[in-house]
C-alpha atoms as a PDB file:
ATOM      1  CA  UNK A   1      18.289  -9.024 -11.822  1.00  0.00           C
ATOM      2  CA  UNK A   2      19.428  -5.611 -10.417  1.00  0.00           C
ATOM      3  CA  UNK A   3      16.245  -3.729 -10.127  1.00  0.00           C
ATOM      4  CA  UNK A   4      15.776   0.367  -9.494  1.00  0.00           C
ATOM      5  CA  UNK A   5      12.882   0.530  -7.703  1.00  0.00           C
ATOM      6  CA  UNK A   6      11.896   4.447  -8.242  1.00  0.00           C
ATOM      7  CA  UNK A   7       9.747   4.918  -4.579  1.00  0.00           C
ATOM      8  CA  UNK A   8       7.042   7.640  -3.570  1.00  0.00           C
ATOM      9  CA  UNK A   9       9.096   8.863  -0.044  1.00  0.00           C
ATOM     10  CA  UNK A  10       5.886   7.999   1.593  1.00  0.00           C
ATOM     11  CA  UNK A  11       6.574   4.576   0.780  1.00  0.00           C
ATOM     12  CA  UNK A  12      10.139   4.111   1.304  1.00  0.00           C
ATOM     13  CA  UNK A  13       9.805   2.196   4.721  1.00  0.00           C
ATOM     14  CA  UNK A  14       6.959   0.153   3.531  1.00  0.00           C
ATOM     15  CA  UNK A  15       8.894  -0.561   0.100  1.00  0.00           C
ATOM     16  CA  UNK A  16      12.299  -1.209   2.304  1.00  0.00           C
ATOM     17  CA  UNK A  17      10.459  -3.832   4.198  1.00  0.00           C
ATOM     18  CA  UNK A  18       9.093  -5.725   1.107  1.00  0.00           C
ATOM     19  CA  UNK A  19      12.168  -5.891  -0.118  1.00  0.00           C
ATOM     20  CA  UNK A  20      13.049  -7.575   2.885  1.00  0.00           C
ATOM     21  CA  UNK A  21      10.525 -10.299   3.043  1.00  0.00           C
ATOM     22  CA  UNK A  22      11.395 -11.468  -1.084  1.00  0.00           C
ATOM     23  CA  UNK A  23      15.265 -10.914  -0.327  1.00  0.00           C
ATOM     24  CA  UNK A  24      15.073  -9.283  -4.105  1.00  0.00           C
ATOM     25  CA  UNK A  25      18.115  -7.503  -5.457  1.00  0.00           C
ATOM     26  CA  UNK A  26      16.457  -3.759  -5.210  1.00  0.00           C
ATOM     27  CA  UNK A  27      17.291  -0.468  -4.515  1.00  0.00           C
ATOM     28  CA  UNK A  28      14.983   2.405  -3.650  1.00  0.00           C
ATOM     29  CA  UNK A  29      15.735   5.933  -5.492  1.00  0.00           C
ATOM     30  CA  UNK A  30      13.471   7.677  -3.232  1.00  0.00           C
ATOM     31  CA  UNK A  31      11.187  10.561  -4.378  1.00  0.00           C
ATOM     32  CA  UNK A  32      10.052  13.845  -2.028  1.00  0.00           C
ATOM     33  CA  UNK A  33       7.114  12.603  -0.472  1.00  0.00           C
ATOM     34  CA  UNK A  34       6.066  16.164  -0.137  1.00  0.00           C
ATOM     35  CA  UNK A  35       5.778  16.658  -3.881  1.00  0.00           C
ATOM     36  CA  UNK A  36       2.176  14.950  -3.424  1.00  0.00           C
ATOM     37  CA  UNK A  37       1.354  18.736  -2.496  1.00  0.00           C
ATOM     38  CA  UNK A  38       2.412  19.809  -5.756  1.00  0.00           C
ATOM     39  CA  UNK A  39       2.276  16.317  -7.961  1.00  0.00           C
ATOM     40  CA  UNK A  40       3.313  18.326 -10.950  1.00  0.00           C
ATOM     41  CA  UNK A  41       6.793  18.011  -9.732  1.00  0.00           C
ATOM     42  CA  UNK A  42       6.116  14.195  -9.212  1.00  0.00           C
ATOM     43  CA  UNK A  43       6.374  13.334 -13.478  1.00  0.00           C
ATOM     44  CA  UNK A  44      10.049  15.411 -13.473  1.00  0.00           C
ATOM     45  CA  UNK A  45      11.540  14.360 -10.158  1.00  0.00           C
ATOM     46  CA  UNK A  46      10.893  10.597 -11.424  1.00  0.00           C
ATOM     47  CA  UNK A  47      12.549  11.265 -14.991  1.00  0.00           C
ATOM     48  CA  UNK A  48      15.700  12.605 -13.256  1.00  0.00           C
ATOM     49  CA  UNK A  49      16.032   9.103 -11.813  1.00  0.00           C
ATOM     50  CA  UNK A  50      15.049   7.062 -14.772  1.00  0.00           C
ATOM     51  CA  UNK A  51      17.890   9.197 -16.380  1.00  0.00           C
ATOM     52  CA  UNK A  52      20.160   8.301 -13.690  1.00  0.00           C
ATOM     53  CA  UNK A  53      19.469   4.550 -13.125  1.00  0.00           C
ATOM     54  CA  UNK A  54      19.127   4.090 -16.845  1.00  0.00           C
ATOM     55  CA  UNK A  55      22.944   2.910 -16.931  1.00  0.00           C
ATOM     56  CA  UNK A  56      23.495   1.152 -13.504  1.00  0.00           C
ATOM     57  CA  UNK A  57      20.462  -0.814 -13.334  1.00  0.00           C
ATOM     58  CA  UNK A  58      18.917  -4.030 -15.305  1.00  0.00           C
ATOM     59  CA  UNK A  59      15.165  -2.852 -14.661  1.00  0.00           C
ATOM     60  CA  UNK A  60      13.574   0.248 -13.053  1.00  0.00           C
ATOM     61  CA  UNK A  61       9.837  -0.111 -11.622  1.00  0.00           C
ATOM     62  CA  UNK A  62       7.880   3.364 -10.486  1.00  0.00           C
ATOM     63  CA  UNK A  63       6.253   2.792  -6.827  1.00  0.00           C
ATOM     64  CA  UNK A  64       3.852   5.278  -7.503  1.00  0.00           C
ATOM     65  CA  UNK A  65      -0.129   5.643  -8.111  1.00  0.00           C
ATOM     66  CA  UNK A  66      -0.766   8.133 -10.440  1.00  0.00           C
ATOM     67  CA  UNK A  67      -0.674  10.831  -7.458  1.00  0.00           C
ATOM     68  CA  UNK A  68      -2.570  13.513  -8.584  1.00  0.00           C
ATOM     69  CA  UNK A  69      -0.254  14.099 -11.568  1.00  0.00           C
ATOM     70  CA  UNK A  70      -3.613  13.884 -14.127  1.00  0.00           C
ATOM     71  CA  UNK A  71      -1.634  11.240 -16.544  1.00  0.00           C
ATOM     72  CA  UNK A  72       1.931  13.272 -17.056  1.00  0.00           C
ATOM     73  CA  UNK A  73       3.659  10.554 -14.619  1.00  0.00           C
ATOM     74  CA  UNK A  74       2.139   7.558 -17.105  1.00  0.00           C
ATOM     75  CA  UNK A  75       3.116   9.600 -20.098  1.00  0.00           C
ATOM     76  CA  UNK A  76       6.790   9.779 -19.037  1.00  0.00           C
ATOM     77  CA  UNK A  77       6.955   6.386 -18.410  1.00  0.00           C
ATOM     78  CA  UNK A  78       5.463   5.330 -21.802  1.00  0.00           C
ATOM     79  CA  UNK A  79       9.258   7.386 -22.958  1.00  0.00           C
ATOM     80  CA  UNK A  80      10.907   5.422 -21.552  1.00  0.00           C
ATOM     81  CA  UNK A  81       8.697   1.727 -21.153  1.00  0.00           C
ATOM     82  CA  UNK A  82       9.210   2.093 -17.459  1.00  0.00           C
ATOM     83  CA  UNK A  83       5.876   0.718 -15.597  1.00  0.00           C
ATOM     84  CA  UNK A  84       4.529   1.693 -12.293  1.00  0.00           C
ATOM     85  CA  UNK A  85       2.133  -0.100  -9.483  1.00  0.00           C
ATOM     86  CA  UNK A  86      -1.684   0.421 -11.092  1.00  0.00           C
ATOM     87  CA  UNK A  87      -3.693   2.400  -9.020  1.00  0.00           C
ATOM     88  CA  UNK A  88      -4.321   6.085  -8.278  1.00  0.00           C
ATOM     89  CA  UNK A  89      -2.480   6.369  -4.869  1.00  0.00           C
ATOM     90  CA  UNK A  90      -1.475   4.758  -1.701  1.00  0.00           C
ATOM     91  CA  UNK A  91      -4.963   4.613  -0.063  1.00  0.00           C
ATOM     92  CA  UNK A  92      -6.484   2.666  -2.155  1.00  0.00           C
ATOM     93  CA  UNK A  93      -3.685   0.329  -2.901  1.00  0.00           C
ATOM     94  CA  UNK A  94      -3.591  -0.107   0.879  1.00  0.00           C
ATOM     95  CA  UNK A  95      -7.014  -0.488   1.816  1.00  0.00           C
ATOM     96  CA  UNK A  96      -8.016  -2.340  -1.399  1.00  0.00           C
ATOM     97  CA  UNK A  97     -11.558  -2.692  -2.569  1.00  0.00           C
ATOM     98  CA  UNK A  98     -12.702  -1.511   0.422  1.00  0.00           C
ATOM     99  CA  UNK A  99     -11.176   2.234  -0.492  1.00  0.00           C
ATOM    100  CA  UNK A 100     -14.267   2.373  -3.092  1.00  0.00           C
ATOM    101  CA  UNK A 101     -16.458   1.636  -0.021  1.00  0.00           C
ATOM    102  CA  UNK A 102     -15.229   3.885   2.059  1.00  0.00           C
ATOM    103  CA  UNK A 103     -15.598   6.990  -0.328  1.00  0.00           C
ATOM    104  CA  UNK A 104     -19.036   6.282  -1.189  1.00  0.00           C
ATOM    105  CA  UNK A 105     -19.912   6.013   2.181  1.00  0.00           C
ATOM    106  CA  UNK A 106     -18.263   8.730   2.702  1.00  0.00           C
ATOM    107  CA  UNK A 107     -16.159  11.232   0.601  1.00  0.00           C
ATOM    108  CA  UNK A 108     -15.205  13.366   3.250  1.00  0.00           C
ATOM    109  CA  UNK A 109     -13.112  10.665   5.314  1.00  0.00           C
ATOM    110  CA  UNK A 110      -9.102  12.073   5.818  1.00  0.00           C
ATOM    111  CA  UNK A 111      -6.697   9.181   5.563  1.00  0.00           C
ATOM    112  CA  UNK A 112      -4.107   8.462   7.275  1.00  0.00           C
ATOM    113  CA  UNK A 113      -1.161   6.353   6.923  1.00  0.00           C
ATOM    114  CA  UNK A 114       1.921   5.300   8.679  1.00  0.00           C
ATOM    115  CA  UNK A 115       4.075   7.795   6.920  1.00  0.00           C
ATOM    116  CA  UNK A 116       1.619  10.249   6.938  1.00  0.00           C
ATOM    117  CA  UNK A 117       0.878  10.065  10.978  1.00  0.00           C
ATOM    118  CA  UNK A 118       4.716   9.804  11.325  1.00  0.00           C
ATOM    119  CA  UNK A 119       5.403  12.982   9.324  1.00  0.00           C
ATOM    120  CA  UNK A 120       1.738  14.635   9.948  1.00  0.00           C
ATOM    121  CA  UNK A 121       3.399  17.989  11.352  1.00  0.00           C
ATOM    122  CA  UNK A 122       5.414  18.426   8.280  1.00  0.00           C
ATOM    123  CA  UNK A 123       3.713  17.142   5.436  1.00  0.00           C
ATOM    124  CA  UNK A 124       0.548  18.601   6.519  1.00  0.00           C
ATOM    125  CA  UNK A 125       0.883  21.300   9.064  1.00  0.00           C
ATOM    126  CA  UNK A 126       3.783  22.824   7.481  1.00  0.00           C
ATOM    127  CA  UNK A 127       3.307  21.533   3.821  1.00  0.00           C
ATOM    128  CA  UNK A 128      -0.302  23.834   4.552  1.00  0.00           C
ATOM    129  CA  UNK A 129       1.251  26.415   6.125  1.00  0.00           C
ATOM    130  CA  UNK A 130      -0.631  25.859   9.075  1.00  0.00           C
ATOM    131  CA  UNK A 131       2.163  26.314  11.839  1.00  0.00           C
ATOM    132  CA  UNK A 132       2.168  30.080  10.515  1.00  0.00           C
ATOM    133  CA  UNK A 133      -1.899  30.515   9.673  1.00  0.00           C
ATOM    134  CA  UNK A 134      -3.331  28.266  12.101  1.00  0.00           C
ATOM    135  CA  UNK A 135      -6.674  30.068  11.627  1.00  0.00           C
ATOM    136  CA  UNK A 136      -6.952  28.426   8.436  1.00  0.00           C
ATOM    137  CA  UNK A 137      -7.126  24.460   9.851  1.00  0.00           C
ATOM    138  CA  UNK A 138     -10.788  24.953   9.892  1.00  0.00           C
ATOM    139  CA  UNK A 139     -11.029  26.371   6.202  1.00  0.00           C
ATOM    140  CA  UNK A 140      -8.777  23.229   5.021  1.00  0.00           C
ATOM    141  CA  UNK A 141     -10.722  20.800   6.584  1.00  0.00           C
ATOM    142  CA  UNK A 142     -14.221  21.814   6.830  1.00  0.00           C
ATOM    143  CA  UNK A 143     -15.457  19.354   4.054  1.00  0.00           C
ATOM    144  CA  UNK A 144     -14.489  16.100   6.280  1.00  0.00           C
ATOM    145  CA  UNK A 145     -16.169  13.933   8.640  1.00  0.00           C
ATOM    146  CA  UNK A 146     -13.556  11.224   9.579  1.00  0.00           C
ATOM    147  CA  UNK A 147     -10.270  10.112   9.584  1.00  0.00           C
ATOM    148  CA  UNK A 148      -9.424   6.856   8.885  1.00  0.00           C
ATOM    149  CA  UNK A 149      -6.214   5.293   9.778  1.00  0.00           C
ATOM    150  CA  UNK A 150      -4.727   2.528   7.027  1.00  0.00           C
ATOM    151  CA  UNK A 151      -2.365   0.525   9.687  1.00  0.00           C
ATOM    152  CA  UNK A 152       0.547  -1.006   7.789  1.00  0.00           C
ATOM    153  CA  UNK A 153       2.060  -2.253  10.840  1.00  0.00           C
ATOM    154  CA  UNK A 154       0.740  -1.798  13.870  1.00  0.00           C
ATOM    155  CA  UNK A 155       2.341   0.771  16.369  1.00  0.00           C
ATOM    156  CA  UNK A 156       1.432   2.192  19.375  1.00  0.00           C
ATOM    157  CA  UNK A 157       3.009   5.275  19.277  1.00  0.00           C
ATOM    158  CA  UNK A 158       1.711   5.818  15.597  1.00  0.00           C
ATOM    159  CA  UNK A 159      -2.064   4.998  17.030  1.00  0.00           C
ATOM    160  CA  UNK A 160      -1.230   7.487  19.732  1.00  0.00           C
ATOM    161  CA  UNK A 161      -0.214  10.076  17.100  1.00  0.00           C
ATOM    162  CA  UNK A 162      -3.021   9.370  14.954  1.00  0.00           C
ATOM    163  CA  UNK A 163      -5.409   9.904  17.498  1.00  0.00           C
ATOM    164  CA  UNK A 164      -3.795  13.277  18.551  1.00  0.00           C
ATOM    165  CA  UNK A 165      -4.255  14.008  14.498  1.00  0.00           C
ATOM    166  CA  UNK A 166      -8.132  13.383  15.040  1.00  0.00           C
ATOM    167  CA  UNK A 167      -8.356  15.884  17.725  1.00  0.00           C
ATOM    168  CA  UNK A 168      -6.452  18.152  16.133  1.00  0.00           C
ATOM    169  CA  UNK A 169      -9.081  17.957  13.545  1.00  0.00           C
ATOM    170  CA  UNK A 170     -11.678  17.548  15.790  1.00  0.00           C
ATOM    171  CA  UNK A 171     -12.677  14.625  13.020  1.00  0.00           C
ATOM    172  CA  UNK A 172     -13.626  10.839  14.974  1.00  0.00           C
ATOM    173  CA  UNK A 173     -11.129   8.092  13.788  1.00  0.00           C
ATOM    174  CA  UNK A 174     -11.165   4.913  12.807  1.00  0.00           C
ATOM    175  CA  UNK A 175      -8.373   2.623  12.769  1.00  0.00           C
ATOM    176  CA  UNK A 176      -8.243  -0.296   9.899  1.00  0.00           C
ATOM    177  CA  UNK A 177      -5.352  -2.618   9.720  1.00  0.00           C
ATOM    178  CA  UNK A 178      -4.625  -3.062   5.893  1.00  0.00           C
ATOM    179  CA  UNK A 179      -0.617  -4.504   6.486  1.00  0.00           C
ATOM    180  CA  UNK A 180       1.300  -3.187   3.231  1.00  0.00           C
ATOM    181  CA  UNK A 181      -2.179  -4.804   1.081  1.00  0.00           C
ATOM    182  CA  UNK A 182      -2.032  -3.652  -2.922  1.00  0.00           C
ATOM    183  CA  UNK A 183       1.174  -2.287  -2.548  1.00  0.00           C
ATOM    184  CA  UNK A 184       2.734  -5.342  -1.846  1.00  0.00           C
ATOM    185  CA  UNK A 185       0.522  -7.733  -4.585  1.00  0.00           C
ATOM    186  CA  UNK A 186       1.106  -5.189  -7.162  1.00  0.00           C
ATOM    187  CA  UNK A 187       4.668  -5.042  -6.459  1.00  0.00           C
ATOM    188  CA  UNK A 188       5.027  -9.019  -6.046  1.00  0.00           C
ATOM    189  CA  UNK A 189       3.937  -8.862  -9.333  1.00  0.00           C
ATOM    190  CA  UNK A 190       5.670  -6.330 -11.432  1.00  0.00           C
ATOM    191  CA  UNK A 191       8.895  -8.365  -9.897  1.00  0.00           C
ATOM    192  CA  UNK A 192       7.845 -11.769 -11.164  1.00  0.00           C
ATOM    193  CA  UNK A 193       7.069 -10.502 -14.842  1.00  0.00           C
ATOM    194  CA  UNK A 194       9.852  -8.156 -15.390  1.00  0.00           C
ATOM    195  CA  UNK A 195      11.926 -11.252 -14.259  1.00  0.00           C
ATOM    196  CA  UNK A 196       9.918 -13.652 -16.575  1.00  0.00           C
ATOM    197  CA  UNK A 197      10.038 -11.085 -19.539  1.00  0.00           C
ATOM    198  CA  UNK A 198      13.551 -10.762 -19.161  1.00  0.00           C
ATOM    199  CA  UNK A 199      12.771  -6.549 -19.447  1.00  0.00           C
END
């Protein structure tokens, strides 16, 4: 079954590689990642490709949490009987149960991923305007205490860059290797029904 799989740009290399491993018949229509730092862009920008893989596809899945978009991305898809990954981001369907842990140990923790420490200069430095007000990095992050690091796969050069993020934000890190976690289960899953369902 020809499946549109509608993916959060973070997740597009993660995604790619899932693909890979169930040899499903997918494509990724891939979304800005750097609409997470306005997510009321994120509910439009994935109705525009709905609308355009409503004709050349059998099945469209969402790779998306909810994303900040306060329930406008679930009430687009309810249009349209598209579903999406449950969950309210990429964190926490990385790290799991253990994202519940983390927060209430401690809600200021920063996390990274492997997107994110790839593209940390311009989703955050530049998505913040902080290449042009770097005064303001300690305004921005004065609330946290940590950054974790959510390892999909591991990478020297990405734990290099992550711990040049750290001291950037003069924040200690901590490295946890998740693999693709969530996102893969909830994925796995969405597959298997919409192929079951016949939708």
């Amino acid at each position: 079954m020809k499946t549109a799989l509608i993916t959060c740009g973070a997740l597009v290399r993660e995604v790619s590689a899932i693909i890979q491993i169930y040899t499903w018949d997918a494509h990724i229509l891939g979304i800005p990642a750097n609409d997470h730092l306005r997510p009321e862009r994120i509910a439009p920008h994935v109705e525009k490709r709905i609308l355009d893989a409503q004709n050349q596809y059998e099945r469209i899945i969402v790779v998306y949490g909810d994303c900040g978009t306060r329930g406008a991305l679930d009430e687009v898809l309810s249009r349209y009987a598209v579903k999406r990954l449950s969950g309210p981001h990429c964190y926490e369907m990385y790290a799991g149960a253990a994202f519940q842990e983390i927060m209430a140990e401690e809600p200021g923790t920063f996390f990274l991923t492997d997107f994110l420490a790839r593209a940390f200069h311009g989703s955050v430095i530049k998505g913040l305007g902080l290449d042009r007000y770097p005064q303001l990095r300690e305004e921005q992050f004065r609330n946290y205490q940590r950054v974790i690091y959510l390892e999909q796969k591991h990478d020297p050069e990405l734990i290099a860059q992550a711990e040049r993020i750290s001291r950037y934000l003069n924040l200690p890190l901590e490295i946890r290797n998740t693999g693709y976690g969530l996102l893969e289960e909830r994925l796995k899953l969405l597959m298997e029904e919409q192929a079951l369902s016949g939708d």
